[in-house]
Structures are given as structure tokens and as C-alpha cells.
N, C-alpha and C. Protein backbone atom coordinates (compact mmCIF):
# COMPACT_ATOMS: atom_id res chain seq x y z
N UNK A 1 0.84 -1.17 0.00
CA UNK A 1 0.00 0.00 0.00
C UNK A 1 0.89 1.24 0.00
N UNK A 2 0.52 2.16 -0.94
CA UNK A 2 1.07 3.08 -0.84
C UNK A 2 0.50 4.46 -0.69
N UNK A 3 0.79 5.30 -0.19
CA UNK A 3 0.21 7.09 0.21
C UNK A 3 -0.75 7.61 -0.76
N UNK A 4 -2.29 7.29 -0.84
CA UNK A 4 -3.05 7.53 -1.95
C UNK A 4 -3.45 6.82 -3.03
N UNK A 5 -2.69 5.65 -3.14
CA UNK A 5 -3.38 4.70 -4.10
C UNK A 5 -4.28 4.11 -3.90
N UNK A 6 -5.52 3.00 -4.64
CA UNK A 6 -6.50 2.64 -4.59
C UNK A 6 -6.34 1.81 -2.98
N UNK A 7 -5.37 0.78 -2.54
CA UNK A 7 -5.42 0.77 -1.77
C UNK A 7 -5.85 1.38 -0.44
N UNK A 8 -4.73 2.32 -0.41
CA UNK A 8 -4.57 3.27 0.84
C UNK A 8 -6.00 3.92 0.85
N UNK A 9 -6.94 4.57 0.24
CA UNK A 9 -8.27 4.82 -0.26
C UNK A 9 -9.28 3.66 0.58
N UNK A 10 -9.44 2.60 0.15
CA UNK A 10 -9.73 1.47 0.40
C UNK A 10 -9.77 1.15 2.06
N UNK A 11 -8.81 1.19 2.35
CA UNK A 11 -7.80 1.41 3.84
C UNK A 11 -9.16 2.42 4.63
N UNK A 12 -8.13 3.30 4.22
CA UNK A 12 -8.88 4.88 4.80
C UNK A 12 -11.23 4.44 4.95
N UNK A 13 -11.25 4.07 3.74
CA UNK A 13 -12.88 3.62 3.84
C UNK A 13 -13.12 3.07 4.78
N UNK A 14 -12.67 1.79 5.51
CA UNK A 14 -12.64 0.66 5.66
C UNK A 14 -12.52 1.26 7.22
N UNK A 15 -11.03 2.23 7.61
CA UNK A 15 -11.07 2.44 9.38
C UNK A 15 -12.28 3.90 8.98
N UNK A 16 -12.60 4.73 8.41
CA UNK A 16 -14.00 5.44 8.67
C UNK A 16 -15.07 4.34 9.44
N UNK A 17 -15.10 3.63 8.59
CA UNK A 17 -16.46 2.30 9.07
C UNK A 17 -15.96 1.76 10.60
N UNK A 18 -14.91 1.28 10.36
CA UNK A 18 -14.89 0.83 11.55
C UNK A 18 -14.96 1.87 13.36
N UNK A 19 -14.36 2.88 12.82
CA UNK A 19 -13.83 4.23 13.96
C UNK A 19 -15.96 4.75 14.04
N UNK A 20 -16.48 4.97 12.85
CA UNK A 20 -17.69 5.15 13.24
C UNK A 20 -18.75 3.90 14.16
N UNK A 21 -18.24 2.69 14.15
CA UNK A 21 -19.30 2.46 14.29
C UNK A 21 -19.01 1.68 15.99
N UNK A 22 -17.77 2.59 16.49
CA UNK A 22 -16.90 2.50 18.08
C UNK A 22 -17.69 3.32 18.24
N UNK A 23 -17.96 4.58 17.57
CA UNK A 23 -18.40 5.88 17.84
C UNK A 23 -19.71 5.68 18.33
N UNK A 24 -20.89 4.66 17.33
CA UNK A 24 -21.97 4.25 18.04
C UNK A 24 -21.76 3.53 19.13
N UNK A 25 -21.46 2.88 19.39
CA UNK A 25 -21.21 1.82 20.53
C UNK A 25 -20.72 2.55 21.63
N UNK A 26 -20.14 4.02 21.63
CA UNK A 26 -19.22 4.64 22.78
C UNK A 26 -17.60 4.00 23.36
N UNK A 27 -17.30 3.25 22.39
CA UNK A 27 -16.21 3.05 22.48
C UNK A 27 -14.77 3.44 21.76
N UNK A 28 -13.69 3.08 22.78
CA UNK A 28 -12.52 3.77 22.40
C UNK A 28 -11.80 2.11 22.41
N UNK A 29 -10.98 2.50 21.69
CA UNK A 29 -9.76 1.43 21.79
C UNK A 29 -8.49 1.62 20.63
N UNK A 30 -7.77 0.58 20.93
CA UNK A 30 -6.56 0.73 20.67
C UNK A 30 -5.71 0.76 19.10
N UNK A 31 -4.91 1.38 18.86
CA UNK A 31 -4.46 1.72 17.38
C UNK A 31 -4.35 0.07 17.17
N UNK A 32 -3.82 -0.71 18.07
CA UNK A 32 -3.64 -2.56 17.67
C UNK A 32 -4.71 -3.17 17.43
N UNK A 33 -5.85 -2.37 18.05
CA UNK A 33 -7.55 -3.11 17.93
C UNK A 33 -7.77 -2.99 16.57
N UNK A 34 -7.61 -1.65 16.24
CA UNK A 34 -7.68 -1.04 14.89
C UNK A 34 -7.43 -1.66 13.94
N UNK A 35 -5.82 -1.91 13.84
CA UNK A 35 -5.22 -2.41 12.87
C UNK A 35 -5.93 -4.14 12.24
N UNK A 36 -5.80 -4.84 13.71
CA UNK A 36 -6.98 -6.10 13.64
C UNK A 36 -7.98 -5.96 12.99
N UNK A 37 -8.83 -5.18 13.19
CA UNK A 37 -10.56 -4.60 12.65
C UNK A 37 -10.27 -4.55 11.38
N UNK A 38 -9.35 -3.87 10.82
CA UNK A 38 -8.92 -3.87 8.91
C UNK A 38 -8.37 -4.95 8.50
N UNK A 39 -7.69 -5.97 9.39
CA UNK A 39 -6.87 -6.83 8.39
C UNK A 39 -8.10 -7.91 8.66
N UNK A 40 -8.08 -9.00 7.84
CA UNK A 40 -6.68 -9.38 6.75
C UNK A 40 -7.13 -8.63 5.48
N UNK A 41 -7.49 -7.91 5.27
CA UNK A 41 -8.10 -7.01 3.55
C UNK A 41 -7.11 -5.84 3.46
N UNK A 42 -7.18 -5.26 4.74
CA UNK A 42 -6.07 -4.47 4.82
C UNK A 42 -4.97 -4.40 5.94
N UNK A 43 -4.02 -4.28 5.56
CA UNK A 43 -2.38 -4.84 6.39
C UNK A 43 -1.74 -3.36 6.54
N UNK A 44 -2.34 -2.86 7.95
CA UNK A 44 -1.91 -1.54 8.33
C UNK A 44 -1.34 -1.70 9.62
N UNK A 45 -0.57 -1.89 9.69
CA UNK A 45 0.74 -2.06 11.00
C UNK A 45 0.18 -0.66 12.18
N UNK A 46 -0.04 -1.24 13.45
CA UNK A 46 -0.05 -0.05 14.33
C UNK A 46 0.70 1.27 14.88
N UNK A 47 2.06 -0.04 14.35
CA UNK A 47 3.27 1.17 15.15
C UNK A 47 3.89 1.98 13.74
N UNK A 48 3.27 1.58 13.00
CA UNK A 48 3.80 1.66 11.60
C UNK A 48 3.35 3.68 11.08
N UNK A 49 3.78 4.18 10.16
CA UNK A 49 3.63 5.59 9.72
C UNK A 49 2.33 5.68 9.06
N UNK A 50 1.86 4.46 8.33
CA UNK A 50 0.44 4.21 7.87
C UNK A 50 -0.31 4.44 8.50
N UNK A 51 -0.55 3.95 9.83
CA UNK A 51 -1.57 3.81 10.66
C UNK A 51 -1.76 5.63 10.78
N UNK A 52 -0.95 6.28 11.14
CA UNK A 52 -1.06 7.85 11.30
C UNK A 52 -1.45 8.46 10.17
N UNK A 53 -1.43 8.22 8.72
CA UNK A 53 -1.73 9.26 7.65
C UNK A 53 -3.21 8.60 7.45
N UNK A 54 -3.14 7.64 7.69
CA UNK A 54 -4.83 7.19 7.64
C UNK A 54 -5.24 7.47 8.68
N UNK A 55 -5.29 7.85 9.68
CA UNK A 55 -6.38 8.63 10.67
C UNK A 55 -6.28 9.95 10.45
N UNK A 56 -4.91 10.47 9.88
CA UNK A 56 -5.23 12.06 10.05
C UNK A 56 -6.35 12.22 8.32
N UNK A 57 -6.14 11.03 7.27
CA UNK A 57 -7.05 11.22 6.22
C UNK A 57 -8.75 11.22 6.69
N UNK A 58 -8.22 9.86 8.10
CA UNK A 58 -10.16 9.80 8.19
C UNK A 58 -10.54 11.06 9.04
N UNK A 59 -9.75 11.58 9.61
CA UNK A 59 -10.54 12.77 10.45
C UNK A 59 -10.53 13.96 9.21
N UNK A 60 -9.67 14.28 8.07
CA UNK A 60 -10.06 15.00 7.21
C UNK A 60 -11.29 14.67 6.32
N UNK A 61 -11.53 13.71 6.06
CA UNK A 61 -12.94 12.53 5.30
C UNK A 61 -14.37 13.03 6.28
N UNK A 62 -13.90 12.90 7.27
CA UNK A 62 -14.96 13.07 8.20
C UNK A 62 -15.23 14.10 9.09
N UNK A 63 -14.77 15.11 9.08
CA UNK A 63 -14.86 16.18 9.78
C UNK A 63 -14.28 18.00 9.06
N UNK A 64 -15.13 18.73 8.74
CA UNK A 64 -14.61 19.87 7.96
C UNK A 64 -13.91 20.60 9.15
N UNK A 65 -13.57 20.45 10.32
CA UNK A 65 -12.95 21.60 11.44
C UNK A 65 -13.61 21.53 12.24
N UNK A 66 -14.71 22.19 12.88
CA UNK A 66 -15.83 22.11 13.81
C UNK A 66 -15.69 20.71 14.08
N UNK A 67 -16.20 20.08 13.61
CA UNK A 67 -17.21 18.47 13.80
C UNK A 67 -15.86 17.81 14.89
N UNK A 68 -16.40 16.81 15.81
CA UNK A 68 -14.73 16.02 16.29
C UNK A 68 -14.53 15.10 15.56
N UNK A 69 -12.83 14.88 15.91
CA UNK A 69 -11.88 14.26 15.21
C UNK A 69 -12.26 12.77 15.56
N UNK A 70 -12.67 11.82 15.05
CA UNK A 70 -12.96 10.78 14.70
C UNK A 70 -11.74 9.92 15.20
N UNK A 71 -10.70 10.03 14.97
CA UNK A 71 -9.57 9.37 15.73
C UNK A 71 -9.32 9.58 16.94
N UNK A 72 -9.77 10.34 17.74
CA UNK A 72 -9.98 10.75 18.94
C UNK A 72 -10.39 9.17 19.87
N UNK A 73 -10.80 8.55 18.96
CA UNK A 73 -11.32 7.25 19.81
C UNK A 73 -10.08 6.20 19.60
N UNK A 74 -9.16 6.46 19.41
CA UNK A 74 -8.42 5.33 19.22
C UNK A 74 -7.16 5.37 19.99
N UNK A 75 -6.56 4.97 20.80
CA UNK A 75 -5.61 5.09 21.89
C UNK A 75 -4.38 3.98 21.87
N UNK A 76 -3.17 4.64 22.46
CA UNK A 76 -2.20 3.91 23.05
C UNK A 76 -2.93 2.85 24.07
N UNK A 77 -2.41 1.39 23.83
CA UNK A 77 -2.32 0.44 24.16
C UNK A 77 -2.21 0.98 25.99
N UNK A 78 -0.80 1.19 26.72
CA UNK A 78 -0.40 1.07 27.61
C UNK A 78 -0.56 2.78 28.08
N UNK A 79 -0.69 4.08 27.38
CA UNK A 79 -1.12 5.36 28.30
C UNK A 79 -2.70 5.30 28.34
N UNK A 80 -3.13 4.84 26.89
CA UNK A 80 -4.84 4.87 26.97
C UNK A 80 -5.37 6.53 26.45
N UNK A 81 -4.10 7.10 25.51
CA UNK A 81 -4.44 8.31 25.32
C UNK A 81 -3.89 8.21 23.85
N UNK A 82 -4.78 8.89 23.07
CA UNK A 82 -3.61 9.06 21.61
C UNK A 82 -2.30 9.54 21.10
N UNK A 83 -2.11 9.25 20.27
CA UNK A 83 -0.48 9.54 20.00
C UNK A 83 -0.16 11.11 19.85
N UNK A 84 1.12 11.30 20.27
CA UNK A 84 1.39 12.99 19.90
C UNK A 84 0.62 13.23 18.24
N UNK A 85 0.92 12.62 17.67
CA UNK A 85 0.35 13.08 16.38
C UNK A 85 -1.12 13.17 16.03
N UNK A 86 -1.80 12.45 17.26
CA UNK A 86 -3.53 13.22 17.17
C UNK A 86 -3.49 14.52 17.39
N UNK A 87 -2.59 14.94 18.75
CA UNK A 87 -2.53 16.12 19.03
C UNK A 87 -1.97 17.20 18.50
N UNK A 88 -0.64 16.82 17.62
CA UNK A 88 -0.65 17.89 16.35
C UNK A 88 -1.73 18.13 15.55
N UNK A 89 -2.24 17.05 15.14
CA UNK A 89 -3.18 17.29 13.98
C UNK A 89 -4.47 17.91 14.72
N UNK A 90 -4.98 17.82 15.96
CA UNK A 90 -5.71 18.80 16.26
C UNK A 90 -5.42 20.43 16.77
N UNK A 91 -4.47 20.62 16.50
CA UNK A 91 -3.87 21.95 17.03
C UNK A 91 -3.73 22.70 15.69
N UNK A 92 -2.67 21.92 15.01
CA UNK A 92 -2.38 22.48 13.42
C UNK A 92 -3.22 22.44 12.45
N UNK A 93 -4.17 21.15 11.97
CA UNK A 93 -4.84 21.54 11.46
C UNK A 93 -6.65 21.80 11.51
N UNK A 94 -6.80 21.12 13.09
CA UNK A 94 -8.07 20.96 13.08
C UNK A 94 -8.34 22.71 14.46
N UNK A 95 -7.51 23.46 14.20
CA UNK A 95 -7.65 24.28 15.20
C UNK A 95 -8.05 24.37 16.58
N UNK A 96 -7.67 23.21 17.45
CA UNK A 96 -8.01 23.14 18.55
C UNK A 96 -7.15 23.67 19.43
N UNK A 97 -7.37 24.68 19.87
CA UNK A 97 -6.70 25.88 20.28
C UNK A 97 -7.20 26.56 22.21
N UNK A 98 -8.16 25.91 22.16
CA UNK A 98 -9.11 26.36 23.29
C UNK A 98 -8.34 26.01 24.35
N UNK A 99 -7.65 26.76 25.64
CA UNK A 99 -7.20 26.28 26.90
C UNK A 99 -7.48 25.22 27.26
N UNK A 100 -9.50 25.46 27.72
CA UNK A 100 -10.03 24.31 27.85
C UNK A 100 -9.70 22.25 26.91
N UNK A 101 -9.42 23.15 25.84
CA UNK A 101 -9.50 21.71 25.05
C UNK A 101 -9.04 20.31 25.31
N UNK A 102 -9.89 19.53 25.87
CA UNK A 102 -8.88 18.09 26.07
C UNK A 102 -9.35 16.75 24.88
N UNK A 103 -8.66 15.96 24.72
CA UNK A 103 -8.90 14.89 23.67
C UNK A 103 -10.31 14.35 24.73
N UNK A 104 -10.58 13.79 25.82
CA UNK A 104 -11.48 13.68 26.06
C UNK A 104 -13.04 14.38 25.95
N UNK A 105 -12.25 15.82 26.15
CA UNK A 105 -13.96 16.19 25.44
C UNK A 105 -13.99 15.85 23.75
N UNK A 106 -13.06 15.79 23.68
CA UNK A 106 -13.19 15.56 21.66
C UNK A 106 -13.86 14.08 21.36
N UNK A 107 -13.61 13.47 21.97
CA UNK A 107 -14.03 11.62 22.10
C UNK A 107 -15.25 11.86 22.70
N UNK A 108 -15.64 12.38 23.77
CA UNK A 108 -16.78 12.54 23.98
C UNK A 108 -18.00 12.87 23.01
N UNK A 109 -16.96 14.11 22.23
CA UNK A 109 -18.28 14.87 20.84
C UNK A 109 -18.47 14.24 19.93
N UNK A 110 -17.30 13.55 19.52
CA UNK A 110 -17.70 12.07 18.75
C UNK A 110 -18.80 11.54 19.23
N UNK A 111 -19.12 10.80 20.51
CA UNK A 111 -19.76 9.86 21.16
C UNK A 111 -21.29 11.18 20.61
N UNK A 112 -21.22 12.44 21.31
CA UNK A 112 -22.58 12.74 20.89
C UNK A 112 -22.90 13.01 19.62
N UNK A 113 -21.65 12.86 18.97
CA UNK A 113 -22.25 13.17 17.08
C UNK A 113 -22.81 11.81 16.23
N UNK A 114 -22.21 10.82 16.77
CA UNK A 114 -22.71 9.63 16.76
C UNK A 114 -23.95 9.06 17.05
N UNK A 115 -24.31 9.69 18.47
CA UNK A 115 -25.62 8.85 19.33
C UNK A 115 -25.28 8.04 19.92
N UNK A 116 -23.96 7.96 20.59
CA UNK A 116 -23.86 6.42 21.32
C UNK A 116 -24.39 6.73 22.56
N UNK A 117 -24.50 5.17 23.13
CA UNK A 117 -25.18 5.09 24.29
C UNK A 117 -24.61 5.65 25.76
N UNK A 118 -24.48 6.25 26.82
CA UNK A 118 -24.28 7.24 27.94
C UNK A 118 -23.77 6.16 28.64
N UNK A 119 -22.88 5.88 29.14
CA UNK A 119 -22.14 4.93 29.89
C UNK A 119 -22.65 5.43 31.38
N UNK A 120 -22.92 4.16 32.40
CA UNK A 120 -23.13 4.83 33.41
C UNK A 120 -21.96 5.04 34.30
């Protein structure tokens, strides 16, 4: 797979579906869960540079700025928080700028842009 070919396209479709439908369910989990959920159709390594240009594609696919970042639900294995590079990409390009701003409320707005269910 390479950066934009039918593949990588394919890829990118494939974690939208899957990252949305955590989003119904209210769940978060792990870039390794992830990678599982796509293969065997698609072979996107977790620790790998792939795994990062395809989430920063699906949060561009799926979100014009406003809306939350869709990768927001997907976390380090062992902190349980996303990688520095969610957090660039919400600073640089998704303008998240707000003092207040934490990836948890962003996972959260997912959860209400979705409809998932209110955990008690």
C-alpha cells in the first residue's frame, strides 16, 4: 500500500467504518484493535507511519474543522491516550486551540455526534 493509491483509499474507507461504528457503541480502543478490525483485507501495521496518515485522512474525510476528530477514539495500548500526532493534527490543522480543550472532550463529541449510548 502506498500514500493515496486505490489501496490506501480502500484502507482509509474501511477504518472510517470501523472508527464510526466504536463511535456508536461509545467506544474507544486501541491503534492494535484497529489495525486487527482492517486486516486481513487491509495490512496496516499499528506502530507503523500508515496507521497515522490514515487517521489524520479519516478525520479530514470526516470532519470539515468544527465536527470532532474521529480518531480521537483510538488510543495507546499502555497510556490509553492518543499519539502525539492526534494532538498535532488537532492543534495544526483541526484548530483546537481552546485552553479548555482536552482529547477527552473531543471523544466525547464524537460519542454525541454519533448517538452512542451514555455509559453509566
Amino acid at each position: 500500500m502506498k500514500y493515496g493509491d486505490a489501496d490506501y483509499m480502500a484502507a482509509r474507507d474501511a477504518m472510517v467504518e470501523v472508527l464510526r461504528a466504536w463511535a456508536q457503541e461509545g467506544r474507544t480502543d486501541t491503534y492494535k484493535a484497529l489495525s486487527e478490525a482492517l486486516a486481513p483485507k487491509h495490512r496496516v501495521h499499528y506502530h507503523g507511519r500508515m496507521m497515522s496518515l490514515l487517521l489524520a485522512d479519516v478525520c479530514r474525510q470526516d470532519s470539515t474543522g468544527p465536527e470532532p476528530m474521529l480518531s480521537a477514539l483510538v488510543v495507546n495500548g499502555s497510556s490509553k491516550r492518543p499519539s502525539d500526532q492526534f494532538f498535532e493534527l488537532a492543534v495544526t490543522e483541526f484548530h483546537r486551540q481552546d485552553p479548555d480543550w482536552t482529547w477527552e472532550r473531543e471523544r466525547d463529541s464524537v460519542f454525541d455526534r454519533y448517538d452512542a449510548p451514555i455509559s453509566p
